[in-house]
PDB file of N, CA and C in Angstrom:
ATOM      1  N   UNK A   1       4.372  -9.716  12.950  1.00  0.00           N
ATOM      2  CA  UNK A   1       4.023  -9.853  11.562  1.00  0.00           C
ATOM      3  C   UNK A   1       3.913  -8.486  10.920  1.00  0.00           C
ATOM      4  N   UNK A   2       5.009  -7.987  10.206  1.00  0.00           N
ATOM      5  CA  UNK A   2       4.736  -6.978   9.293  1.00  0.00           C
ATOM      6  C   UNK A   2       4.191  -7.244   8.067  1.00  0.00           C
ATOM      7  N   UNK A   3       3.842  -5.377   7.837  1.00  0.00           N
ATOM      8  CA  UNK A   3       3.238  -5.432   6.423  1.00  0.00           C
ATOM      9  C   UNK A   3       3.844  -4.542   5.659  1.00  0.00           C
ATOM     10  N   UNK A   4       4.288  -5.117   4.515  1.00  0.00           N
ATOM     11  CA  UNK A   4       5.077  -4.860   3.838  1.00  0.00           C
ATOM     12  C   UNK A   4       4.246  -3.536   2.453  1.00  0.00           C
ATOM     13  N   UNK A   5       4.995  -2.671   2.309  1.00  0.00           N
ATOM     14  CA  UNK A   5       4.014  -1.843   1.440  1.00  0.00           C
ATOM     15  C   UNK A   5       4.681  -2.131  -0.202  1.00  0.00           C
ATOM     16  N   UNK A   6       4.129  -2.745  -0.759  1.00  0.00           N
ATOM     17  CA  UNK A   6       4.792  -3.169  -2.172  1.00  0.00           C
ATOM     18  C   UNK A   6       4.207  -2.124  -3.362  1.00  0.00           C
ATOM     19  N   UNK A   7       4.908  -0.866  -4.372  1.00  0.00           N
ATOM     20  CA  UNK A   7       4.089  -0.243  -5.076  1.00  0.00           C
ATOM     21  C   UNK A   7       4.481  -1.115  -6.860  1.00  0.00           C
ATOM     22  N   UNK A   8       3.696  -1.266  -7.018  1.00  0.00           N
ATOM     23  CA  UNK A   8       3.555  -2.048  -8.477  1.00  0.00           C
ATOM     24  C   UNK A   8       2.715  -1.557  -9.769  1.00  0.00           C
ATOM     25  N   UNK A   9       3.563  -1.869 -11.134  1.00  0.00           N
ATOM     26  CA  UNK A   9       3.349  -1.187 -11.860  1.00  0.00           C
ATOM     27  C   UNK A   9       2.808  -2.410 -13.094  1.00  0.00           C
ATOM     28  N   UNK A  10       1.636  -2.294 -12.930  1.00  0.00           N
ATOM     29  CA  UNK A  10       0.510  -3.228 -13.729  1.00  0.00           C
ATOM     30  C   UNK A  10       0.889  -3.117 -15.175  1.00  0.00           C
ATOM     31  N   UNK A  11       1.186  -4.006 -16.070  1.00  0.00           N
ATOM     32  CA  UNK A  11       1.432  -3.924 -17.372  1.00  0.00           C
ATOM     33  C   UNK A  11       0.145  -4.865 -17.649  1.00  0.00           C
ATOM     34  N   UNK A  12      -1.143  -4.020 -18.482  1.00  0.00           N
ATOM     35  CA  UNK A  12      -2.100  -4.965 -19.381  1.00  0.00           C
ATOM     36  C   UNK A  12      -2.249  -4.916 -20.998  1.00  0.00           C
ATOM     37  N   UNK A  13      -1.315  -6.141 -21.413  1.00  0.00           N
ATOM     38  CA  UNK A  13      -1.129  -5.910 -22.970  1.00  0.00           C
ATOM     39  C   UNK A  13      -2.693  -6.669 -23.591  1.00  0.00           C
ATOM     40  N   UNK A  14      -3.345  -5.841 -24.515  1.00  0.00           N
ATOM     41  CA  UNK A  14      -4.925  -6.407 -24.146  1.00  0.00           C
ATOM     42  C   UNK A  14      -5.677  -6.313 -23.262  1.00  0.00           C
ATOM     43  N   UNK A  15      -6.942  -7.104 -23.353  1.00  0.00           N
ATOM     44  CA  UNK A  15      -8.209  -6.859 -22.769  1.00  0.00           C
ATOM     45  C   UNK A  15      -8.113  -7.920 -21.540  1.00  0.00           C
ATOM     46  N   UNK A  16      -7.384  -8.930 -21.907  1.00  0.00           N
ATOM     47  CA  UNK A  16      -7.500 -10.338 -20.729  1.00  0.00           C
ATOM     48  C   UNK A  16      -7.017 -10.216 -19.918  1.00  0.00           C
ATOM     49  N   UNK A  17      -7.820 -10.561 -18.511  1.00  0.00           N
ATOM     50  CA  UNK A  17      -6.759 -10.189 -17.300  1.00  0.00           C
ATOM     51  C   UNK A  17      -6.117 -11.327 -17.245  1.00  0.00           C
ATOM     52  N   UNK A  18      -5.536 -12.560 -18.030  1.00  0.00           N
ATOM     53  CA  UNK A  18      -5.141 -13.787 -17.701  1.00  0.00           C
ATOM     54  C   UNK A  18      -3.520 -12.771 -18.217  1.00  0.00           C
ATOM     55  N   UNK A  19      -3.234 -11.760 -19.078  1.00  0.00           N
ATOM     56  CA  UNK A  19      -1.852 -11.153 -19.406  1.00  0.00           C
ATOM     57  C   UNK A  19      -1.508 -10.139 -18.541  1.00  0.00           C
ATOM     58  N   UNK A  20      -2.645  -9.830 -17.533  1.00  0.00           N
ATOM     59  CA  UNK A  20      -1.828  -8.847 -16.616  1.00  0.00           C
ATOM     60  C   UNK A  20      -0.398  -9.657 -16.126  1.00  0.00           C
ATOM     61  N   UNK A  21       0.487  -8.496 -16.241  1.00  0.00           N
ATOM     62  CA  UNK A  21       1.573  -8.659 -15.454  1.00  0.00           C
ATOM     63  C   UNK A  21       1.952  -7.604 -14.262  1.00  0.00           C
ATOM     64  N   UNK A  22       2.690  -7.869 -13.022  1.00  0.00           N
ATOM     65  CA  UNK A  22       2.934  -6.995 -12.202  1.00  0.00           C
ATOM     66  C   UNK A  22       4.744  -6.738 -11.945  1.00  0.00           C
ATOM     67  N   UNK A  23       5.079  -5.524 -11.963  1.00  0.00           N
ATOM     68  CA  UNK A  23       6.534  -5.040 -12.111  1.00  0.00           C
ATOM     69  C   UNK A  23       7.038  -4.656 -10.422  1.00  0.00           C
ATOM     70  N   UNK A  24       7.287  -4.814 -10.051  1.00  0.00           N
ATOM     71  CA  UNK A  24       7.615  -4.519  -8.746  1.00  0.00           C
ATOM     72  C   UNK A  24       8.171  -2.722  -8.646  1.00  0.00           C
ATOM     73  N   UNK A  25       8.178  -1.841  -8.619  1.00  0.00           N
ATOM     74  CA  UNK A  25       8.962  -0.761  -8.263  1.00  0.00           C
ATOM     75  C   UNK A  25       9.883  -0.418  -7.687  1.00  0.00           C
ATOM     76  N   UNK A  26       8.956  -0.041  -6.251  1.00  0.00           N
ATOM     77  CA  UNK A  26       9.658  -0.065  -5.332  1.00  0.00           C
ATOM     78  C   UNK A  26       9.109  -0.643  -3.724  1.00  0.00           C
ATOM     79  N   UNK A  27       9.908  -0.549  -2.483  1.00  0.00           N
ATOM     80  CA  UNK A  27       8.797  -1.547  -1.122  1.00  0.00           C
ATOM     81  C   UNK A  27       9.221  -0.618  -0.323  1.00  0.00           C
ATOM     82  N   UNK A  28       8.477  -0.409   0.514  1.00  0.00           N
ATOM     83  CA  UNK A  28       9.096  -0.065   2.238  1.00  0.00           C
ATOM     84  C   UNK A  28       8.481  -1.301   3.092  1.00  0.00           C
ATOM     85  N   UNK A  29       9.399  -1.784   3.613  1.00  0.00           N
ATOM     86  CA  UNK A  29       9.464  -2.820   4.603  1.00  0.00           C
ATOM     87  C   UNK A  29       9.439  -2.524   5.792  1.00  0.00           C
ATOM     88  N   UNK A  30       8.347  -3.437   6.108  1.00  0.00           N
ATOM     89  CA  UNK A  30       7.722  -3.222   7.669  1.00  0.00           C
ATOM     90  C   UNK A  30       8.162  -3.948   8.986  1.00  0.00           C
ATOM     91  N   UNK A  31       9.620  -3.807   9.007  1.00  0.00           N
ATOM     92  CA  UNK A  31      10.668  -5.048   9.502  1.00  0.00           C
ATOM     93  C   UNK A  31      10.137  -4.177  11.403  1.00  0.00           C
ATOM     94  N   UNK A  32      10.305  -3.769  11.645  1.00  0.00           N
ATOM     95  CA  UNK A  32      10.168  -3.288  13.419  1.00  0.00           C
ATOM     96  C   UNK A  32       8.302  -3.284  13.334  1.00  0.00           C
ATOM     97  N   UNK A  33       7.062  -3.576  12.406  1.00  0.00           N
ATOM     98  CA  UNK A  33       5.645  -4.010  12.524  1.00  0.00           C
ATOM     99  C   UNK A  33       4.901  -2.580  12.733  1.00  0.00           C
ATOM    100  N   UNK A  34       5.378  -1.126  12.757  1.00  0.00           N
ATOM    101  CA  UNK A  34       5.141  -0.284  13.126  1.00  0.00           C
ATOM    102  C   UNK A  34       3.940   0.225  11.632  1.00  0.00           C
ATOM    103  N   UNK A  35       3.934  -0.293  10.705  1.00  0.00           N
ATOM    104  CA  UNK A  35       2.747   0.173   9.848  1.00  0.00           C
ATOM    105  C   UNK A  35       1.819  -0.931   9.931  1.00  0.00           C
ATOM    106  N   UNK A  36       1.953  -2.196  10.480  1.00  0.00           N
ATOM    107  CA  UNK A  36       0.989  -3.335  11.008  1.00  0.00           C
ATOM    108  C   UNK A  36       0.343  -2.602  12.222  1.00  0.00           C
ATOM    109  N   UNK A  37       1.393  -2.269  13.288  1.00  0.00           N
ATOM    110  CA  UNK A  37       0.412  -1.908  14.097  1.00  0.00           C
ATOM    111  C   UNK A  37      -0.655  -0.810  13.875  1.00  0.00           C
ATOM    112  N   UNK A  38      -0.124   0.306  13.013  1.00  0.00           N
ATOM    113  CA  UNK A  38      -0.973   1.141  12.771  1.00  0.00           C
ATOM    114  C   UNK A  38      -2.202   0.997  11.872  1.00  0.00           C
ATOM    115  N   UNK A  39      -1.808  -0.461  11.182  1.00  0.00           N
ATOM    116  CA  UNK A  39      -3.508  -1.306  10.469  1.00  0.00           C
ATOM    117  C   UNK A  39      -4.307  -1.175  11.498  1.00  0.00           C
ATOM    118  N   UNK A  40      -4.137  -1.882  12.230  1.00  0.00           N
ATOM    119  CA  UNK A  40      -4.783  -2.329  13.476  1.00  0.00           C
ATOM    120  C   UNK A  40      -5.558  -1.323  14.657  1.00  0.00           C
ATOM    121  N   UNK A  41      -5.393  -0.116  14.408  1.00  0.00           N
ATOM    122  CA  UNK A  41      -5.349   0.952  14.690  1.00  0.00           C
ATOM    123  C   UNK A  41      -7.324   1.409  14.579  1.00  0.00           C
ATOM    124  N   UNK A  42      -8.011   2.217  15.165  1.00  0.00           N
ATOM    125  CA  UNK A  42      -9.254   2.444  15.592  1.00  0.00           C
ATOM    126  C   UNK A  42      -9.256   3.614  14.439  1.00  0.00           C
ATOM    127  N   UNK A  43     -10.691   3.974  13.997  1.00  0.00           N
ATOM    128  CA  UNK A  43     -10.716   4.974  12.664  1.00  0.00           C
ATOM    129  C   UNK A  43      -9.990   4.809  11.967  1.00  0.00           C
ATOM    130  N   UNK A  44      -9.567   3.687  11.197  1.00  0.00           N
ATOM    131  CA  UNK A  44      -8.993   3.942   9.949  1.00  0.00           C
ATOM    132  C   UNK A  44      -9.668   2.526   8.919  1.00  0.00           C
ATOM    133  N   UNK A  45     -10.724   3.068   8.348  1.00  0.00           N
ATOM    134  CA  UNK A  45     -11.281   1.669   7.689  1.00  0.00           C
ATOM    135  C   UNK A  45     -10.547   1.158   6.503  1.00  0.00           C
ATOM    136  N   UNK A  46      -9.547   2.073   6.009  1.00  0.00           N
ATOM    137  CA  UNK A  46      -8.897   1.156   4.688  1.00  0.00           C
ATOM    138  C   UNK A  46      -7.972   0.594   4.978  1.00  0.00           C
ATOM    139  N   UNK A  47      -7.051   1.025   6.185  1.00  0.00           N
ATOM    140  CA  UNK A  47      -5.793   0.092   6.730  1.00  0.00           C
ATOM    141  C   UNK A  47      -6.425  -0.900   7.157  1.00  0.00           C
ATOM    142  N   UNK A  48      -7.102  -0.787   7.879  1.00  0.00           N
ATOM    143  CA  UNK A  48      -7.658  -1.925   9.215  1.00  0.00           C
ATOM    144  C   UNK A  48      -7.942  -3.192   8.061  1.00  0.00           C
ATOM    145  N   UNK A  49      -8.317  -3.228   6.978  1.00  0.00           N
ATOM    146  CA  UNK A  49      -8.629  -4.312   5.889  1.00  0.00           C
ATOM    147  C   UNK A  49      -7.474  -4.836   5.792  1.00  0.00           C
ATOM    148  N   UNK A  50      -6.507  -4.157   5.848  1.00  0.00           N
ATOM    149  CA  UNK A  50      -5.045  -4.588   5.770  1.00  0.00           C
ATOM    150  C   UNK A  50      -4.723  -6.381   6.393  1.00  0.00           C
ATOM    151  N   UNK A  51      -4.566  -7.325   5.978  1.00  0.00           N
ATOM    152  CA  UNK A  51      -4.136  -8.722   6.486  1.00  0.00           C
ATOM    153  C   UNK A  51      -3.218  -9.344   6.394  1.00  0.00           C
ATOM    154  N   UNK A  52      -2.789  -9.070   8.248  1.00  0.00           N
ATOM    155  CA  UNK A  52      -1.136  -9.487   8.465  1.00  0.00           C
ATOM    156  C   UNK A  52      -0.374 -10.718   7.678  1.00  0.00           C
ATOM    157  N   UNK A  53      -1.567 -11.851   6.889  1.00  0.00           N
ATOM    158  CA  UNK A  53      -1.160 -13.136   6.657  1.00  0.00           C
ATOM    159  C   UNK A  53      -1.050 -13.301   5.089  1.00  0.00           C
ATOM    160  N   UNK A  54      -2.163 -12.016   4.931  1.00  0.00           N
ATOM    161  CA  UNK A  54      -2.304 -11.935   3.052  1.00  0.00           C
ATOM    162  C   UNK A  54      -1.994 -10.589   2.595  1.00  0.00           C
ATOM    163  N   UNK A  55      -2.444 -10.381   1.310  1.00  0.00           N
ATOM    164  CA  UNK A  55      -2.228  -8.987   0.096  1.00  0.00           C
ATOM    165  C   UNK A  55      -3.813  -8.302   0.277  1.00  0.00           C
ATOM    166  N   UNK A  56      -3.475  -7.049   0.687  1.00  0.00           N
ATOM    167  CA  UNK A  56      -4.464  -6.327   0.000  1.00  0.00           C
ATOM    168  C   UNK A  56      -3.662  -5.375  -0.928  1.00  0.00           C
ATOM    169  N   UNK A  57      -4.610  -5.263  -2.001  1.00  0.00           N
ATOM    170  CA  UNK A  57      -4.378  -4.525  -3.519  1.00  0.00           C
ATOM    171  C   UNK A  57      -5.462  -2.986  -3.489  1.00  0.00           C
ATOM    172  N   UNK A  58      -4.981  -2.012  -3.364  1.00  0.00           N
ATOM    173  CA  UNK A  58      -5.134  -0.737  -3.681  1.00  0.00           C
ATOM    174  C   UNK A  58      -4.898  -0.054  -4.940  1.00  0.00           C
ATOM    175  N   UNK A  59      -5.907   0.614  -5.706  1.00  0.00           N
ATOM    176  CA  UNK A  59      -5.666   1.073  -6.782  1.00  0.00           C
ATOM    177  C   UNK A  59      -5.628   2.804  -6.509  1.00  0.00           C
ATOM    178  N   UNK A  60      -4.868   2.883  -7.617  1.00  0.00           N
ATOM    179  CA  UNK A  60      -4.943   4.469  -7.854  1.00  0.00           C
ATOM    180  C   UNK A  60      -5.903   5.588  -7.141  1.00  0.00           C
ATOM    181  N   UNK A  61      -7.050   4.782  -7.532  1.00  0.00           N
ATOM    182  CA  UNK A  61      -8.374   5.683  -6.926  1.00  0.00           C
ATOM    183  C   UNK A  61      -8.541   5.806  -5.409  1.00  0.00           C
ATOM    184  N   UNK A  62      -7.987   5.160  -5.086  1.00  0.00           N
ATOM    185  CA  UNK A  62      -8.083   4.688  -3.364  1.00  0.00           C
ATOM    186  C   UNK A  62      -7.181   5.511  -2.461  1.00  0.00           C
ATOM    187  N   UNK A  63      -6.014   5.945  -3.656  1.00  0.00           N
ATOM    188  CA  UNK A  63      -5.307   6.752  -2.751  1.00  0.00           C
ATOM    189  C   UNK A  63      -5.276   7.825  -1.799  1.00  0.00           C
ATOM    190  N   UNK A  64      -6.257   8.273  -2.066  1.00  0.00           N
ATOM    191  CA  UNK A  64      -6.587   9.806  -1.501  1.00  0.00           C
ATOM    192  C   UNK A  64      -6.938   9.606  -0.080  1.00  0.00           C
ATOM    193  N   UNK A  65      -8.236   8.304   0.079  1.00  0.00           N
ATOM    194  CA  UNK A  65      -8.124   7.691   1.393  1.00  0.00           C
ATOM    195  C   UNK A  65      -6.960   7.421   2.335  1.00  0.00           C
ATOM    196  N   UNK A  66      -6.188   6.484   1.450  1.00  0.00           N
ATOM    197  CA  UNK A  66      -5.703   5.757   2.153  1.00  0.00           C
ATOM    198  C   UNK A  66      -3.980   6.811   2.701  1.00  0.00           C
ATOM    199  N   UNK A  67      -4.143   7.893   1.956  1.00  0.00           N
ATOM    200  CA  UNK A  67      -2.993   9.425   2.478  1.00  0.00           C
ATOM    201  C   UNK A  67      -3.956   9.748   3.520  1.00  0.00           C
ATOM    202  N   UNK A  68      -4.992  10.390   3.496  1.00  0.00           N
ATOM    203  CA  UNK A  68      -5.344  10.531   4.924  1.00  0.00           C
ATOM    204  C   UNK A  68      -5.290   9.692   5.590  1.00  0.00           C
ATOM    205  N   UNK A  69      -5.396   8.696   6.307  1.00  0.00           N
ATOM    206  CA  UNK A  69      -5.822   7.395   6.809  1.00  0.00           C
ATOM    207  C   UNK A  69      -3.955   7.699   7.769  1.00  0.00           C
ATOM    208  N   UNK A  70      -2.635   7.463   6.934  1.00  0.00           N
ATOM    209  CA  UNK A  70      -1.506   7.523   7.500  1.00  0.00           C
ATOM    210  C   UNK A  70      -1.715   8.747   7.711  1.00  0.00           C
ATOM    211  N   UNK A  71      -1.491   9.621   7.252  1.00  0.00           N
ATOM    212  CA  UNK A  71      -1.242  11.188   7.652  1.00  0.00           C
ATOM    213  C   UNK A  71      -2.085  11.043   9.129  1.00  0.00           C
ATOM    214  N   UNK A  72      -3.688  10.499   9.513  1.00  0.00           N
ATOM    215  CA  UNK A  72      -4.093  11.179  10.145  1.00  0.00           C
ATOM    216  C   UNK A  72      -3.295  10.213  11.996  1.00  0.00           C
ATOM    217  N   UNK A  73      -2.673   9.303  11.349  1.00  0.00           N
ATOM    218  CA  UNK A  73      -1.825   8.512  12.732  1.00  0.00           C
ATOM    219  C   UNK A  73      -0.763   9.798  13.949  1.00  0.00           C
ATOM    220  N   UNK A  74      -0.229   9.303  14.226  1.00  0.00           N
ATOM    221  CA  UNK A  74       0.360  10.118  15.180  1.00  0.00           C
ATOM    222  C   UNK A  74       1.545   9.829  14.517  1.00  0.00           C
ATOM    223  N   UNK A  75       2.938  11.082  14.963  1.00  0.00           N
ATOM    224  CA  UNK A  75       3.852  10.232  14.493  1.00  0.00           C
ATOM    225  C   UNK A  75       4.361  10.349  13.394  1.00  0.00           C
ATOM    226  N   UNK A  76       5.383  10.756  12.853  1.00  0.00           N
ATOM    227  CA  UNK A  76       6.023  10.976  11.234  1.00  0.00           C
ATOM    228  C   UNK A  76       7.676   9.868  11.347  1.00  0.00           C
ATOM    229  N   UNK A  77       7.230   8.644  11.516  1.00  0.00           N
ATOM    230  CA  UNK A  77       8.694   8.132  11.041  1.00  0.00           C
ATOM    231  C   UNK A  77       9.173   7.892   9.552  1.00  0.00           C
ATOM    232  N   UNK A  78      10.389   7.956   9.597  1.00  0.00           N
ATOM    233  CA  UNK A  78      10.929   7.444   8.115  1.00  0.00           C
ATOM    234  C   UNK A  78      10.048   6.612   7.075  1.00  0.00           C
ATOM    235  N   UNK A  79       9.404   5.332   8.468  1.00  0.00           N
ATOM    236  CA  UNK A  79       8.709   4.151   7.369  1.00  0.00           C
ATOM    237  C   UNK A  79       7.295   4.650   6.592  1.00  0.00           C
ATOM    238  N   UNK A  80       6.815   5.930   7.623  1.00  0.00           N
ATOM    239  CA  UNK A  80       5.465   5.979   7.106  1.00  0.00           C
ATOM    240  C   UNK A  80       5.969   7.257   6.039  1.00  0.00           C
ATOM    241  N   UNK A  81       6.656   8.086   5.988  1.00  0.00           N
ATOM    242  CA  UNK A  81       7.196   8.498   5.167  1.00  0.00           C
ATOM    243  C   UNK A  81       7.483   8.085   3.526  1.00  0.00           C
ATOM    244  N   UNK A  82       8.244   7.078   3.579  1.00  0.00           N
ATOM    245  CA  UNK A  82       8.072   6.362   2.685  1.00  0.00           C
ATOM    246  C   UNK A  82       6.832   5.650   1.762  1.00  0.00           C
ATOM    247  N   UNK A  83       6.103   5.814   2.924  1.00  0.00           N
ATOM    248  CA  UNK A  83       4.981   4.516   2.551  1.00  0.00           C
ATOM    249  C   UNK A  83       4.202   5.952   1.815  1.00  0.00           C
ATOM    250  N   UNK A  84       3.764   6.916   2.235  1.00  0.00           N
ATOM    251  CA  UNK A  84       3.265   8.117   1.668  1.00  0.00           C
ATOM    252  C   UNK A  84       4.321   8.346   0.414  1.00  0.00           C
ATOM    253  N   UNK A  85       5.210   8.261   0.379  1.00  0.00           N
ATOM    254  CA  UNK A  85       5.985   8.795  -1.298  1.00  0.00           C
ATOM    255  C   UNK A  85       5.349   7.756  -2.069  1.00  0.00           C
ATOM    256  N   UNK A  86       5.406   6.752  -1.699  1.00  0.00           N
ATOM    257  CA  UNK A  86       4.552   5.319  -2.607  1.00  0.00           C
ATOM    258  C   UNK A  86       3.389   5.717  -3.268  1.00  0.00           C
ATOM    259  N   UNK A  87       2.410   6.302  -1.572  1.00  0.00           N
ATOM    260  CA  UNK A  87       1.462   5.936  -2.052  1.00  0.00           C
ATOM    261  C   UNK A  87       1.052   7.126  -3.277  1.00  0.00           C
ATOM    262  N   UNK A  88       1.529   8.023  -3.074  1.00  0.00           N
ATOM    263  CA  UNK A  88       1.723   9.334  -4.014  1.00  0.00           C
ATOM    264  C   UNK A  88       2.108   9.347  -5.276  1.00  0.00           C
ATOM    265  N   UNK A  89       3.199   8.361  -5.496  1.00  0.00           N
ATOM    266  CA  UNK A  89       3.368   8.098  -7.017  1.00  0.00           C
ATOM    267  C   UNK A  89       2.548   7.418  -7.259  1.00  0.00           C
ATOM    268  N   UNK A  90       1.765   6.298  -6.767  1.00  0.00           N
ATOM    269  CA  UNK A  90       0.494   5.525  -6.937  1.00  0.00           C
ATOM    270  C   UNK A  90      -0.757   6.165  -7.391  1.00  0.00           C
ATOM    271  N   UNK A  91      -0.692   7.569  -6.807  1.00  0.00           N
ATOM    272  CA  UNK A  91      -2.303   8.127  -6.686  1.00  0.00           C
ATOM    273  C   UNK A  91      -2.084   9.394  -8.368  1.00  0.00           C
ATOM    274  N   UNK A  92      -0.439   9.266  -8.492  1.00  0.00           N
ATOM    275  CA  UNK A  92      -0.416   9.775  -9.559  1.00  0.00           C
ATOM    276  C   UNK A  92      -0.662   9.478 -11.209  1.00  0.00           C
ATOM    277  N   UNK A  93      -0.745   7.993 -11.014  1.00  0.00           N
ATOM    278  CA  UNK A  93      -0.220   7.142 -12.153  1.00  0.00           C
ATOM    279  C   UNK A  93      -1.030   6.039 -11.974  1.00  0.00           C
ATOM    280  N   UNK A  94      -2.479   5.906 -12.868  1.00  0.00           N
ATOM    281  CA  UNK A  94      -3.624   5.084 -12.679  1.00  0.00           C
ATOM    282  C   UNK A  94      -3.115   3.717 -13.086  1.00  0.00           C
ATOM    283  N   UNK A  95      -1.834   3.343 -13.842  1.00  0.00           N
ATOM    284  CA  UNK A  95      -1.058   1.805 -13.919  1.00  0.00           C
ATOM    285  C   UNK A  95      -0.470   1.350 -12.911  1.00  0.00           C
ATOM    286  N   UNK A  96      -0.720   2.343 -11.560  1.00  0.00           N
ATOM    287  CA  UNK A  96       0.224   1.538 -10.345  1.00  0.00           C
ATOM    288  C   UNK A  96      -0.838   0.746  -9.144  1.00  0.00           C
ATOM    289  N   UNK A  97      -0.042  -0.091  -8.627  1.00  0.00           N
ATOM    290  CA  UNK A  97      -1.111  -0.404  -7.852  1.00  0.00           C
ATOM    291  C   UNK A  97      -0.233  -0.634  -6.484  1.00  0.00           C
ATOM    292  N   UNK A  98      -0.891  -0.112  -5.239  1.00  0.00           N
ATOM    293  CA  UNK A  98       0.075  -0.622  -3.609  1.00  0.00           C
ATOM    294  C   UNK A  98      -0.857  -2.030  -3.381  1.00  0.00           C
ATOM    295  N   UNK A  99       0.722  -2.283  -3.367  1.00  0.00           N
ATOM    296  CA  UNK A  99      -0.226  -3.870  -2.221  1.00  0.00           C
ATOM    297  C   UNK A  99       0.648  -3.863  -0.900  1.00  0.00           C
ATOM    298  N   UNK A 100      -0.518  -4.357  -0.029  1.00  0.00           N
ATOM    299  CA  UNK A 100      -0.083  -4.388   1.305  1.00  0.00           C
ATOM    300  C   UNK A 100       0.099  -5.763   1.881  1.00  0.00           C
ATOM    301  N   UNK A 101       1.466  -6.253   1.640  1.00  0.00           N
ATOM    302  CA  UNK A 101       1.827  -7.201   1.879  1.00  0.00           C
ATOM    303  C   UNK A 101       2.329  -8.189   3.350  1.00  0.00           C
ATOM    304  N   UNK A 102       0.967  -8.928   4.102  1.00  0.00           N
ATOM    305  CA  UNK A 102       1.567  -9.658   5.229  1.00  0.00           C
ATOM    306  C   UNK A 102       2.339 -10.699   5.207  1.00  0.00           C
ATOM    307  N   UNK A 103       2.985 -11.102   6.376  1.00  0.00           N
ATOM    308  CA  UNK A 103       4.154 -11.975   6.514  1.00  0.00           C
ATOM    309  C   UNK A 103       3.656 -13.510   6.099  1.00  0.00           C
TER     310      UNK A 103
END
């Protein structure tokens, strides 16, 4: 069961959250489970929330954690690579939001 890293770009026209809308960006896909397994992973309390079956939603503010958290894994592949450019335009731009999407 991978987890899929989805970065999304929140459009709120108004005050109601019943008009939020969500834009998709861009994903890195967690097809070989290698950023699942690293949820799952000991010291890392914001991945580990991560749920192989559901969405967790990360905002802007969260980012700073959740770059250390990968950075501090072992290991520099392509996927986590990616998942750090995400989360970076995310931590840049308080309308984006990562969701961490299980299978």
């Amino acid at each position: 069961m991978g987890v899929d890293v989805v970065l999304m770009q929140v459009d709120r026209p108004g005050s109601s959250p019943k008009r939020r809308r969500l834009n998709q960006v861009a994903v890195a896909v967690d097809a070989s489970e290698e950023f699942a397994g690293l949820c799952a992973g000991e010291n890392v309390p914001m991945l580990s929330r991560a749920d192989p079956y559901g969405t967790l939603i990360l905002t802007s503010a969260e980012m700073e954690q959740f770059i250390s958290e990968v950075e501090s894994r072992q290991g520099r592949s392509e996927l986590l690579g990616e998942i750090l450019r995400l989360a970076r335009t995310c931590m840049a731009d308080p309308s984006m939001e990562l969701h961490l999407q299980g299978d």
